[in-house]
Protein backbone atom coordinates (compact mmCIF):
# COMPACT_ATOMS: atom_id res chain seq x y z
CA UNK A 1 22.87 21.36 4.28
CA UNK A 2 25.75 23.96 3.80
CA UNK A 3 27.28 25.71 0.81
CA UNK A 4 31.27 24.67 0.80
CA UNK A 5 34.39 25.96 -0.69
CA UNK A 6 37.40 23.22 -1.49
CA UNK A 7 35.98 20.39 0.51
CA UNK A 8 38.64 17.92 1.76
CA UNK A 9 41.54 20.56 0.61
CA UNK A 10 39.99 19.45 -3.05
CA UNK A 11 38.32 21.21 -5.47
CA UNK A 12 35.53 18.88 -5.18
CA UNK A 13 34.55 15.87 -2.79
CA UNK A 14 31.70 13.10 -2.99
CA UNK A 15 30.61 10.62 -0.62
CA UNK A 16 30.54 9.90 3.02
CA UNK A 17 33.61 10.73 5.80
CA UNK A 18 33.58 11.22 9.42
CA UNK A 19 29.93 11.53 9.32
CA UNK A 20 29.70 14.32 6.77
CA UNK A 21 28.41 13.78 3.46
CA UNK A 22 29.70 15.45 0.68
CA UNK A 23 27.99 16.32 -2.58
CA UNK A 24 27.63 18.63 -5.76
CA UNK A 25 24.16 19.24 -6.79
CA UNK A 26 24.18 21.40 -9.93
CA UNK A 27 27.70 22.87 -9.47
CA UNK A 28 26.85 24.05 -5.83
CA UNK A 29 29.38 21.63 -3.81
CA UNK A 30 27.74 21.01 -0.14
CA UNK A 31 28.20 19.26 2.81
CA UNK A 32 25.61 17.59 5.43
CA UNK A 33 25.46 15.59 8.26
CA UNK A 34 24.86 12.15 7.54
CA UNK A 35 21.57 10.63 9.43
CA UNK A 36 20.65 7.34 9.91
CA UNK A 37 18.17 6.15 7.38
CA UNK A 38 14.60 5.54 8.84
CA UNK A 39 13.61 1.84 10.33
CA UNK A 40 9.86 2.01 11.34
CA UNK A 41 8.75 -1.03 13.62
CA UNK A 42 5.09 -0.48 13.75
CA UNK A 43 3.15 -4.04 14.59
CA UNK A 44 1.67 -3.37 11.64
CA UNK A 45 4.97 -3.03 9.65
CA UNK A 46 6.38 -6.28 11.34
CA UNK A 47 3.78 -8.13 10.82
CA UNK A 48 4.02 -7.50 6.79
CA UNK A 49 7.92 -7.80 7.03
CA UNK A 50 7.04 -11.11 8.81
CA UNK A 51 4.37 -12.54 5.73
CA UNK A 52 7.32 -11.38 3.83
CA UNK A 53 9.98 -14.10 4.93
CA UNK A 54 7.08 -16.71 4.90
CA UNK A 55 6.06 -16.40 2.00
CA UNK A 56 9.27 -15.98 -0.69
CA UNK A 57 9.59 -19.78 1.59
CA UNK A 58 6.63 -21.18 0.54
CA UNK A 59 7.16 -19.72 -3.06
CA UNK A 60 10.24 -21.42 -3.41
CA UNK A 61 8.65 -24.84 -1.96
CA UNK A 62 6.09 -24.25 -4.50
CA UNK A 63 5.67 -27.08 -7.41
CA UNK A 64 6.71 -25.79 -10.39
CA UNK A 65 3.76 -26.07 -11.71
CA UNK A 66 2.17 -23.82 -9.43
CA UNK A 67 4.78 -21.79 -9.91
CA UNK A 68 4.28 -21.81 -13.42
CA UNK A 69 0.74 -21.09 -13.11
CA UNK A 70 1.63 -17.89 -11.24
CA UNK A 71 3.73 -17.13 -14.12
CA UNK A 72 1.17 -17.65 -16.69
CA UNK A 73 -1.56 -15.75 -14.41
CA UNK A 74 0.95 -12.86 -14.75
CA UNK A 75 1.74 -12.98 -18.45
CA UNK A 76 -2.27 -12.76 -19.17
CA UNK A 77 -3.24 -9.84 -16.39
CA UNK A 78 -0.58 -6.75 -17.13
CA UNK A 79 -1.78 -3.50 -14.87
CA UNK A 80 -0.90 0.11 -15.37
CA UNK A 81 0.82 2.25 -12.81
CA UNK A 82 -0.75 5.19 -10.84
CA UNK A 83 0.43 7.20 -13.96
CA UNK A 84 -1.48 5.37 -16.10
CA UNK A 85 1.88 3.44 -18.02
CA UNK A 86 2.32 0.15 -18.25
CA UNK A 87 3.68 -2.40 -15.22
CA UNK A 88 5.06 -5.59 -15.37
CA UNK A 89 4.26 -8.10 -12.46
CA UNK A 90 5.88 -11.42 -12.09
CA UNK A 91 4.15 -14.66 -10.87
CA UNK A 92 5.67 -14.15 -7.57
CA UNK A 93 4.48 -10.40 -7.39
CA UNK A 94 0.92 -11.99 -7.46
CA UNK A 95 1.62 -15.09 -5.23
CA UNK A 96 2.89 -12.52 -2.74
CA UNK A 97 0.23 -9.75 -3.04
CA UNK A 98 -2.83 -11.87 -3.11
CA UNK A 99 -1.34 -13.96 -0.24
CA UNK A 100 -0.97 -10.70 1.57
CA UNK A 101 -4.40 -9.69 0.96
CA UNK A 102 -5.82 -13.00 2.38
CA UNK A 103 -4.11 -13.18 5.51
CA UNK A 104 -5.10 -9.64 6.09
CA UNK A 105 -8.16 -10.93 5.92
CA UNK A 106 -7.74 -13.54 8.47
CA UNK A 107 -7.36 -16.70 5.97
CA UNK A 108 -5.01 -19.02 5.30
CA UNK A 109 -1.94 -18.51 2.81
CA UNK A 110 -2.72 -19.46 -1.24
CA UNK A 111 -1.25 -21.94 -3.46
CA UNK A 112 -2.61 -21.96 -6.25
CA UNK A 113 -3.25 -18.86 -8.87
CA UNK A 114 -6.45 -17.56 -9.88
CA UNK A 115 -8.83 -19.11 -12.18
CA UNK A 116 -11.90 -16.46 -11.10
CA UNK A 117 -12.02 -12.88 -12.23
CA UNK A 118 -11.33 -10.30 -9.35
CA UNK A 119 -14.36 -9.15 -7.85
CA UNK A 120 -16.50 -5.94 -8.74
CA UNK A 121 -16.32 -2.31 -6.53
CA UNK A 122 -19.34 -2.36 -4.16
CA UNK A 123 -22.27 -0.32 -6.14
CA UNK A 124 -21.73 2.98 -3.04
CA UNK A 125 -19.19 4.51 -0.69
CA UNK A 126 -19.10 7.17 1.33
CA UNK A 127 -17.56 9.10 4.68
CA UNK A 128 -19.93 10.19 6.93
CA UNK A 129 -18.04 13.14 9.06
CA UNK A 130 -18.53 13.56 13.23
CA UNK A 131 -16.63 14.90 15.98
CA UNK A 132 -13.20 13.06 15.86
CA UNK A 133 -14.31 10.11 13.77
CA UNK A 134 -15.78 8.63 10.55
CA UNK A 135 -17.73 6.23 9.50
CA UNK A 136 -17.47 4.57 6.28
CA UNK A 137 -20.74 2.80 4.27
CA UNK A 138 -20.87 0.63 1.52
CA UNK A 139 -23.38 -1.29 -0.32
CA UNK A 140 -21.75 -4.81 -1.47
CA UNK A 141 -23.23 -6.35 -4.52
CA UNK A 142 -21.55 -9.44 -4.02
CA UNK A 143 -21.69 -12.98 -2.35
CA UNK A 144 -19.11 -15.48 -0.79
CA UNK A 145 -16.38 -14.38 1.19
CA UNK A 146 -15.31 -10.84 1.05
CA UNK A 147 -13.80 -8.06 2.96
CA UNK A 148 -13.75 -4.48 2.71
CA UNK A 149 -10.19 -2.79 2.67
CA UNK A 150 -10.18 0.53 3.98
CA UNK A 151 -7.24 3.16 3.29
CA UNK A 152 -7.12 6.78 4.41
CA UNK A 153 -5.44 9.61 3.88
CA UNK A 154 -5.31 13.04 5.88
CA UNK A 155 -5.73 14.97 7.38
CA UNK A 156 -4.82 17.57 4.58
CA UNK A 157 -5.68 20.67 3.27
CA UNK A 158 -9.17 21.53 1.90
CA UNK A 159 -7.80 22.35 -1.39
CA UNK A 160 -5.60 19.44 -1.96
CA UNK A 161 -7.01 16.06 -3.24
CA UNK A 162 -6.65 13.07 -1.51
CA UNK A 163 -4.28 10.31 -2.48
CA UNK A 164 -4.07 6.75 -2.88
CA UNK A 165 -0.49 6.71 -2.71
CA UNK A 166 -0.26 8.82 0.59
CA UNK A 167 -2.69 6.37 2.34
CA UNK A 168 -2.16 4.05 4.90
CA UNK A 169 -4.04 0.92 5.95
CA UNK A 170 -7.27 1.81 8.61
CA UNK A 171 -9.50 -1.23 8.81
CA UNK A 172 -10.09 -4.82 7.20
CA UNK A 173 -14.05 -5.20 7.80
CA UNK A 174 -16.55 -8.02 6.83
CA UNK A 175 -17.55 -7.20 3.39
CA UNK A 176 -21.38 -7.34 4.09
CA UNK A 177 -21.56 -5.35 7.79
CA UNK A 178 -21.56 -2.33 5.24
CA UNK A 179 -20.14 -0.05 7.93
CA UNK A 180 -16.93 0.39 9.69
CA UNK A 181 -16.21 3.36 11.99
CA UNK A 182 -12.55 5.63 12.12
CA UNK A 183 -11.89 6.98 15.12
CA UNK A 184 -9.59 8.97 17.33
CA UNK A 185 -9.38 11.63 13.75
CA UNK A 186 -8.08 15.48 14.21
CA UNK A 187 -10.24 17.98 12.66
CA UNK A 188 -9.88 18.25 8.93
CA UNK A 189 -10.23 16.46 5.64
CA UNK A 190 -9.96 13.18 5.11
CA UNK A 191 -9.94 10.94 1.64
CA UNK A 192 -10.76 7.88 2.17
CA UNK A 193 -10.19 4.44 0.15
CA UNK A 194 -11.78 1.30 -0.27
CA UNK A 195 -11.88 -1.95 -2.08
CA UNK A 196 -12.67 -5.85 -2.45
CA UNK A 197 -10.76 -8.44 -2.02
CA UNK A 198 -11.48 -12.01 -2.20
CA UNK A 199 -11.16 -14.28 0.39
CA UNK A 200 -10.67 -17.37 -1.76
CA UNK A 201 -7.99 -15.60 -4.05
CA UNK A 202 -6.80 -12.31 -2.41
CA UNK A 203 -7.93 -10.70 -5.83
CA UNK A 204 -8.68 -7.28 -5.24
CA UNK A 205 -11.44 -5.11 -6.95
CA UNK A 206 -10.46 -1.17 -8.77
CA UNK A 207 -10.48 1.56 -5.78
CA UNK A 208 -13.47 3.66 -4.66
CA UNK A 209 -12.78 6.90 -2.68
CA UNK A 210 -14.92 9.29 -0.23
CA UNK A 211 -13.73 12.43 0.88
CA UNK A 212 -15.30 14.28 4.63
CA UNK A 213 -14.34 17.38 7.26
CA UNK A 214 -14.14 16.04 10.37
CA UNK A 215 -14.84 18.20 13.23
């Protein structure tokens, strides 16, 4: 990005021409070249985007009573943000995230909403370090059908705390195995993630997090 003086033969110019954007950022007028906005086509990524298109389908074939008991689901279960403030979630927020979180999980989508609290964290966690891998172990309190969700983030700085929101997706494993292994890891920290989720009603449990050097 570069400084410029009467952009356009104008005093001051906004916008997009000729592949240069123009801008004023805090009386500083400045001109870039404009890029092509990211499109990443991970399977991972197209599988989601895929759910995606499936599932606004079947929420609109829903009854509306199911719909409505989305709606109501929502209404009575508000959530905070990472910040801690207050988030509003419609009923098809929830019909999309729990049906996301069961076919993660290898089930079948969901129709109808929730009538079972989400489940509890597993009682342990923790991130066992090696050379170029980690392996994650849990102790599950629970019963029925449950997988573990595992997140990571790194590899970052020893100083700087992991975070959710950096994370990305590692592993879906069988709630009661109790141990997955992360492999093919650079040296250095890693913070890793993990939760609950229901296979009956893609309700998720509260995070748990581990943090290891891997050598």
């Amino acid at each position: 990005m570069a400084k410029c003086i009467n952009p356009l033969m104008s005093t001051e110019a906004r916008g997009r021409s000729v592949g240069l954007v123009y801008n004023t950022w805090r009386g500083i007028r400045t001109i870039k070249v404009q890029t092509a906005p990211s499109q990443p086509r991970t399977s991972d990524q197209l599988q989601i985007r895929a759910w995606l298109v499936k599932l606004a389908r079947q929420w609109a074939g829903l009854t509306s009573g199911a719909r409505s008991a989305w709606t109501d689901y929502a209404d009575t279960h508000p959530e905070t943000d990472w910040t801690n403030k207050p988030r509003r979630l419609t009923g098809l927020n929830w019909f999309t995230r729990n049906n996301i979180h069961a076919l993660m999980a290898g089930q079948s989508g969901l129709v109808s909403a929730p009538t079972v609290a989400a489940p509890t964290p597993v009682d342990s966690f923790e991130a066992t370090p090696a050379a170029g891998e980690a392996t994650i172990t849990w102790s599950d309190p629970g019963d029925g059908d449950r997988h573990f969700d595992i997140w990571m983030d790194g590899p970052h700085s020893a100083g700087r705390a992991g975070s959710i929101q950096r994370a990305q997706h590692k592993a879906m494993a069988n709630a009661t195995t109790e141990t997955e292994t992360i492999s093919s890891l650079q040296a250095g920290t890693y913070t890793f993630y993990g939760r609950v989720i229901d296979d009956n009603t893609g309700l998720a449990s509260s995070w748990v997090s581990a943090s290891c050097a891997v050598t």
